[in-house]
N, C-alpha and C. Protein backbone atom coordinates (compact mmCIF):
# COMPACT_ATOMS: atom_id res chain seq x y z
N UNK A 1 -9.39 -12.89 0.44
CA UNK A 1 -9.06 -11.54 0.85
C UNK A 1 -8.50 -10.79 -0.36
N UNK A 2 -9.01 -9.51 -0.76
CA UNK A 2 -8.47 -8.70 -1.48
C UNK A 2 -7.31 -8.41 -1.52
N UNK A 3 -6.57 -7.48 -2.97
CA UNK A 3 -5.43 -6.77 -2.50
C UNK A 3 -5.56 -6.11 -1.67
N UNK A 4 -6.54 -5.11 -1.96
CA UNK A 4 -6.91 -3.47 -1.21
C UNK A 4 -6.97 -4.29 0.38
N UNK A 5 -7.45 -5.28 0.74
CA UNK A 5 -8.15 -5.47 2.33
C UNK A 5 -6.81 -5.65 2.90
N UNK A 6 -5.63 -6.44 2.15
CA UNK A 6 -4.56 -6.97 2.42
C UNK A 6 -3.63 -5.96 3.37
N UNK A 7 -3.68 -4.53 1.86
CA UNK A 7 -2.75 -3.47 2.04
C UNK A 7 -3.44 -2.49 2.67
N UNK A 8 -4.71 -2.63 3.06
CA UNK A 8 -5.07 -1.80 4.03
C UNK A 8 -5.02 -2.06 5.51
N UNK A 9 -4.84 -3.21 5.75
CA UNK A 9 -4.25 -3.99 6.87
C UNK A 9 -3.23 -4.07 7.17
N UNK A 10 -2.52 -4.03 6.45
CA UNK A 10 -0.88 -3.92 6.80
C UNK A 10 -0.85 -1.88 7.13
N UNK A 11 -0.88 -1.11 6.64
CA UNK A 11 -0.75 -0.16 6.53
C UNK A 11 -1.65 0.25 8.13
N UNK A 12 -2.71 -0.23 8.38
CA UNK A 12 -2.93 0.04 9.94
C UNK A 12 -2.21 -0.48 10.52
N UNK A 13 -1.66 -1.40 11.01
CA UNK A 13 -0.86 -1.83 11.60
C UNK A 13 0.64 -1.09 11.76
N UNK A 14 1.01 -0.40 10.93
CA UNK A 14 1.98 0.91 11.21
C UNK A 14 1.78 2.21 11.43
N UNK A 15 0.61 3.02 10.92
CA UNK A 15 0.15 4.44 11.49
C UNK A 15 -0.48 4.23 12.77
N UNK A 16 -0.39 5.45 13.35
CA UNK A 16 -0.53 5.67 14.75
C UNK A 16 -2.60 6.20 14.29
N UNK A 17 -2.33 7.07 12.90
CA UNK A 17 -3.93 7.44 12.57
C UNK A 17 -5.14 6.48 11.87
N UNK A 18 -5.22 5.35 12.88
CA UNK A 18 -5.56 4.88 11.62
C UNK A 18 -7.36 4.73 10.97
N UNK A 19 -7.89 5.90 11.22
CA UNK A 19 -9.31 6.31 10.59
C UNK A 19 -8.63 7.04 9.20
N UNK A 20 -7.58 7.50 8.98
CA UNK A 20 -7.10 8.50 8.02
C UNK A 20 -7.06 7.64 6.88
N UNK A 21 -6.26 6.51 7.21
CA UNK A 21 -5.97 5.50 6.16
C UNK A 21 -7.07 5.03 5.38
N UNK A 22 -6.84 5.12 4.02
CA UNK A 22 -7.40 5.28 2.78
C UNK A 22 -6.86 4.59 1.87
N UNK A 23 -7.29 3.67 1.09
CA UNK A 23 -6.74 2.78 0.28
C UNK A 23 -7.62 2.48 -0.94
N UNK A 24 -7.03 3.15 -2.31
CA UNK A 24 -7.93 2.81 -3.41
C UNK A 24 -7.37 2.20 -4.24
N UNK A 25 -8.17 1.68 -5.00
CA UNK A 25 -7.73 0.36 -6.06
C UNK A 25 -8.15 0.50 -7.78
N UNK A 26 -7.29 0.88 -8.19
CA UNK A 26 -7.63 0.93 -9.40
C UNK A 26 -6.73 0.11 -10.93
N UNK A 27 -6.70 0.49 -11.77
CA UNK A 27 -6.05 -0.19 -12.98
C UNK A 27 -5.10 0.57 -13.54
N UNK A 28 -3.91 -0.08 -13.89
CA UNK A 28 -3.37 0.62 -15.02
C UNK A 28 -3.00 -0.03 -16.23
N UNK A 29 -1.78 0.45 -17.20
CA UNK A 29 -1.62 -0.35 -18.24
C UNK A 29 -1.21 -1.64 -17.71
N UNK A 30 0.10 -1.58 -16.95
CA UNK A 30 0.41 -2.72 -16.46
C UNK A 30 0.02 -3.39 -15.72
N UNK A 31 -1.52 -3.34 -14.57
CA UNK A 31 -1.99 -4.14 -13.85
C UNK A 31 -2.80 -3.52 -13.23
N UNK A 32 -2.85 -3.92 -11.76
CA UNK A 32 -3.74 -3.29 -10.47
C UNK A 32 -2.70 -1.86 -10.14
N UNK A 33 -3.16 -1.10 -9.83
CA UNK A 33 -2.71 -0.09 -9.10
C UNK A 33 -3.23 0.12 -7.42
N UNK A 34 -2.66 0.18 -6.45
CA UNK A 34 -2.98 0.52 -5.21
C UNK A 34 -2.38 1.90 -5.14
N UNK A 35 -3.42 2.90 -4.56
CA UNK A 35 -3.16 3.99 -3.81
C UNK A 35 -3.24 3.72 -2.59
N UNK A 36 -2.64 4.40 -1.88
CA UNK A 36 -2.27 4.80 0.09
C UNK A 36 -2.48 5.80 0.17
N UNK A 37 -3.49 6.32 0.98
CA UNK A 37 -3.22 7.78 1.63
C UNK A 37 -3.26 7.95 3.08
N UNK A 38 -2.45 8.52 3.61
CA UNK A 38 -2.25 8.57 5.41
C UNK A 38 -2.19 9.54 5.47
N UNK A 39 -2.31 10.12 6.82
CA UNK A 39 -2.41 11.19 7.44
C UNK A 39 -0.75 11.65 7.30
N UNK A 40 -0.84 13.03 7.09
CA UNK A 40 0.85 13.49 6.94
C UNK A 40 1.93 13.26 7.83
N UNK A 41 1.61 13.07 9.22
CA UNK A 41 2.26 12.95 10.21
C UNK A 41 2.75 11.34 10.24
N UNK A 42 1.69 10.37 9.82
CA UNK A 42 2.26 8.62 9.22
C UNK A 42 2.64 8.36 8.27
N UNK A 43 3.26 9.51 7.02
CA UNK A 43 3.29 9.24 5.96
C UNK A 43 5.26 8.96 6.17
N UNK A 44 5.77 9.26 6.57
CA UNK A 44 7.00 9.01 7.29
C UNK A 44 7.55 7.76 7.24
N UNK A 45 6.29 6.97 8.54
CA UNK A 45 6.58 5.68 8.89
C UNK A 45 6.12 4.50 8.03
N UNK A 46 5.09 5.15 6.30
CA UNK A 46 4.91 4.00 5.79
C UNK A 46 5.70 3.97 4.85
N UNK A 47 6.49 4.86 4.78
CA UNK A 47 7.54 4.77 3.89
C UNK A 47 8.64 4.15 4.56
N UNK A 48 9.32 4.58 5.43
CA UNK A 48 10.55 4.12 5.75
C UNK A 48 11.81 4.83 6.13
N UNK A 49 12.52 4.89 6.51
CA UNK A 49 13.72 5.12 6.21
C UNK A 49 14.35 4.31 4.84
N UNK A 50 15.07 5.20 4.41
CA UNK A 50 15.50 4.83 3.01
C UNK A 50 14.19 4.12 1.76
N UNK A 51 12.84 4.02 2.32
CA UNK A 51 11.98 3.57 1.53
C UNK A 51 11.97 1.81 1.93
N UNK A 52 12.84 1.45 2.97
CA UNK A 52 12.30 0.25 3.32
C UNK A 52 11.03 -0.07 3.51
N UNK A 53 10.14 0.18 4.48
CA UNK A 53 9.05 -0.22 5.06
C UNK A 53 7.94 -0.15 3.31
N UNK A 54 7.97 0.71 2.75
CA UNK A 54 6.79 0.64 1.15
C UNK A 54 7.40 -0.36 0.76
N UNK A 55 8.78 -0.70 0.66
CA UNK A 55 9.41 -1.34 -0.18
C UNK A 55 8.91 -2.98 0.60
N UNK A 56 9.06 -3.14 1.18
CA UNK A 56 8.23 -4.60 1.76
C UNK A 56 6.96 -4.75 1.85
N UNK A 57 6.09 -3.31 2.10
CA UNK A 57 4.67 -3.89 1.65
C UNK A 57 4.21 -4.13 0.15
N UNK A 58 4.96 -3.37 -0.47
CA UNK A 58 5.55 -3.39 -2.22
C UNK A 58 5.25 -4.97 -2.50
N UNK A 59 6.69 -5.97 -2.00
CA UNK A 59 6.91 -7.41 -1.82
C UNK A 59 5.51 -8.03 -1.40
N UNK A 60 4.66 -7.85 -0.39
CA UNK A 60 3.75 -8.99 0.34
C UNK A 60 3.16 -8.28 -0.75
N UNK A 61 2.19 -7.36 -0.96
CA UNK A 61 1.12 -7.15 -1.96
C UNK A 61 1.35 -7.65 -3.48
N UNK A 62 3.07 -7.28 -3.54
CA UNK A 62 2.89 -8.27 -4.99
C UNK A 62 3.16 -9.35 -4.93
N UNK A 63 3.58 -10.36 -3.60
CA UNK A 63 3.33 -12.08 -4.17
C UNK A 63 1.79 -12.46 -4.03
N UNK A 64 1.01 -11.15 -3.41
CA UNK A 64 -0.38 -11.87 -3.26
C UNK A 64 -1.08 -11.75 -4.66
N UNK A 65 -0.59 -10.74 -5.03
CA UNK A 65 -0.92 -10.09 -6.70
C UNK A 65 -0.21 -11.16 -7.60
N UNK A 66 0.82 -11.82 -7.42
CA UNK A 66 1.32 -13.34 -8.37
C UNK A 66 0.56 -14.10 -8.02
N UNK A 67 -0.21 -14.38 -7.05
CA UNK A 67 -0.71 -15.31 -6.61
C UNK A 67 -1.98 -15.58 -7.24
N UNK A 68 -2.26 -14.07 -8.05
CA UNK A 68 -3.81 -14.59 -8.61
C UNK A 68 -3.63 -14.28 -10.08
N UNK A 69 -2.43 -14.05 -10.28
CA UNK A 69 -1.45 -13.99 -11.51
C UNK A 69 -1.91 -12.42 -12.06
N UNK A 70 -1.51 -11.60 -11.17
CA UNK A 70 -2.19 -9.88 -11.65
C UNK A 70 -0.52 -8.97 -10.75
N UNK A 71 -0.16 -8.44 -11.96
CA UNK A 71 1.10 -7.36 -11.51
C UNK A 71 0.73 -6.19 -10.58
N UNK A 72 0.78 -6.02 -9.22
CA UNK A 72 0.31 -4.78 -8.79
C UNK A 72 1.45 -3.71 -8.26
N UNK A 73 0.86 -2.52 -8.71
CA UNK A 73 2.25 -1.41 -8.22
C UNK A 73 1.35 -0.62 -7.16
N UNK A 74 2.21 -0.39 -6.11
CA UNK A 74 1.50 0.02 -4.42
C UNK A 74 2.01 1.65 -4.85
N UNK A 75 1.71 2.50 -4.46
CA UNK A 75 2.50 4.11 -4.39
C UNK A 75 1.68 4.74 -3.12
N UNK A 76 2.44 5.44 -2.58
CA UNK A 76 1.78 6.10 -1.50
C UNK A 76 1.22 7.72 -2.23
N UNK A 77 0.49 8.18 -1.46
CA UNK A 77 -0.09 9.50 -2.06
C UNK A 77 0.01 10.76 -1.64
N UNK A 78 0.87 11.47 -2.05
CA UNK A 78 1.36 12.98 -1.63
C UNK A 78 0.69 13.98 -1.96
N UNK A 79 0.94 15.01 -1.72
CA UNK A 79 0.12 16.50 -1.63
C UNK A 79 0.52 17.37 -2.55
């Protein structure tokens, strides 16, 4: 299983929209990059209060990202 399939799975599993959810995968200097994009009205709940909830999919996507020995940074995507 991919990163992207990983964190696009987790991320349905908390929006209420979830045809909106959008998940791209790209590179940066330091590794994999994951984008998120949700519908504005779920963008709320994948963040968190205080940024908990990113902040733990943050955690599972990057031990799966140690796991194949690749640094990945998750960010959600604003307007």
């Amino acid at each position: 299983m991919s990163l992207k399939q990983i964190t696009e799975d987790i991320v349905k599993l908390i929006v209420l929209d979830k045809d909106a959810v959008e998940v791209q995968e790209g590179t940066d200097r330091a590794g994999r990059l994951i984008t998120i994009t949700v519908a504005p009205s779920d963008r709320g709940k994948v963040i968190g209060k205080e940024g908990r909830v990113i902040s733990c999919i943050r955690q599972v996507v990057g031990a799966a990202g140690a796991k194949a020995h690749t640094r990945v940074m998750v960010k959600v995507a604003t307007d």
